[in-house]
Protein backbone atom coordinates (compact mmCIF):
# COMPACT_ATOMS: atom_id res chain seq x y z
CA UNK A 1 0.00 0.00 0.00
CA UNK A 2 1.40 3.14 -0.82
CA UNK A 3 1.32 6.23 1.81
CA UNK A 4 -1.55 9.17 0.77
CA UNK A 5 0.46 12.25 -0.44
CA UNK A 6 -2.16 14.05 -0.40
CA UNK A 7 -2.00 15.21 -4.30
CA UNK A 8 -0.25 17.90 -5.98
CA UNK A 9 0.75 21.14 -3.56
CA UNK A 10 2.44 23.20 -6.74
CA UNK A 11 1.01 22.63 -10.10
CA UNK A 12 1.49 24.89 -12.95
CA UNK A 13 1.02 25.42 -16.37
CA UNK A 14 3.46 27.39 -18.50
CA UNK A 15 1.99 28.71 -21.34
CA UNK A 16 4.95 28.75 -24.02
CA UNK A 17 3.39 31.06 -26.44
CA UNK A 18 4.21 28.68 -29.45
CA UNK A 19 0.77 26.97 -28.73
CA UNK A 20 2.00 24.33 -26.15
CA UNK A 21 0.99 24.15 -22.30
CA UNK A 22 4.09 22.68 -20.49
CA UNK A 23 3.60 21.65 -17.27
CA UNK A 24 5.22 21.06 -13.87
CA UNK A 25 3.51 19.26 -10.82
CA UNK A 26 5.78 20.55 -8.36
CA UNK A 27 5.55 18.48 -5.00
CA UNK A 28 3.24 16.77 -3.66
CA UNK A 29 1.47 17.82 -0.22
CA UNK A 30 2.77 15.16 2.12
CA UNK A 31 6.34 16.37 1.19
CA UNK A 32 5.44 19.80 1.73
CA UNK A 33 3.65 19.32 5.35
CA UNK A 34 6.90 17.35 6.44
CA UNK A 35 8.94 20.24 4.90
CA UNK A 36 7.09 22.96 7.14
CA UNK A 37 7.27 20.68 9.68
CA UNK A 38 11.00 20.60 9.82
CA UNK A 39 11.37 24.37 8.79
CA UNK A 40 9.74 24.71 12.54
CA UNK A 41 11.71 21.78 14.22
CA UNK A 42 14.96 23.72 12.61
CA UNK A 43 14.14 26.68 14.51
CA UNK A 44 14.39 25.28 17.64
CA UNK A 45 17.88 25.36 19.60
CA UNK A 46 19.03 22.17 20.42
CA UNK A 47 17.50 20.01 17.21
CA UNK A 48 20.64 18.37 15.76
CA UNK A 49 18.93 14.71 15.50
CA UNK A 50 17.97 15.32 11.70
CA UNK A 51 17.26 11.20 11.13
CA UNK A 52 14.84 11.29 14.22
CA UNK A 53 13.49 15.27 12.80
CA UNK A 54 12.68 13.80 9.24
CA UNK A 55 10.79 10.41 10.20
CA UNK A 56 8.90 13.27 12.55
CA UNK A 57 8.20 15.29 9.98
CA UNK A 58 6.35 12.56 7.50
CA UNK A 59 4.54 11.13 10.52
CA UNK A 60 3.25 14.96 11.38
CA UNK A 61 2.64 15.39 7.81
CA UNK A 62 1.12 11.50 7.29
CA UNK A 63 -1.12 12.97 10.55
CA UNK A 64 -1.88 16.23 8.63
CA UNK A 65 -3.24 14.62 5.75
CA UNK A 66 -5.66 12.05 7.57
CA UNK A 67 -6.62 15.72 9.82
CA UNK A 68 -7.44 17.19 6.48
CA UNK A 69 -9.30 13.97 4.78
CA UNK A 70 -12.16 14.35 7.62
């Protein structure tokens, strides 16, 4: 079973002005919930355990995303 990522955070189209549409997904929302959760954890003296920080940060997020699917 693969985890919920909670579906694309960034997208964007780019038009190119010859007609074509590129596009980017950019990340997906799991990735950016553990991000902002580790932006925070960063910010606090005394975090040096960035293994321990990062498994944190996709349970949070992982936690985030079942929050938002109510």
């Amino acid at each position: 079973m693969s985890k919920n990522d909670g579906g694309l955070a960034f997208p964007i189209a780019i038009d190119m002005g010859n007609g074509t549409i590129a596009t980017h997904h950019g990340m997906d929302l799991r990735d950016y919930f553990a991000a902002k959760f580790m932006a925070g954890r960063a910010a606090v003296p005394g975090s040096v355990d960035h293994e321990l920080d990062a498994k944190e940060a996709y349970k949070a997020a992982d936690a985030m995303l079942l929050e938002r699917a109510k």
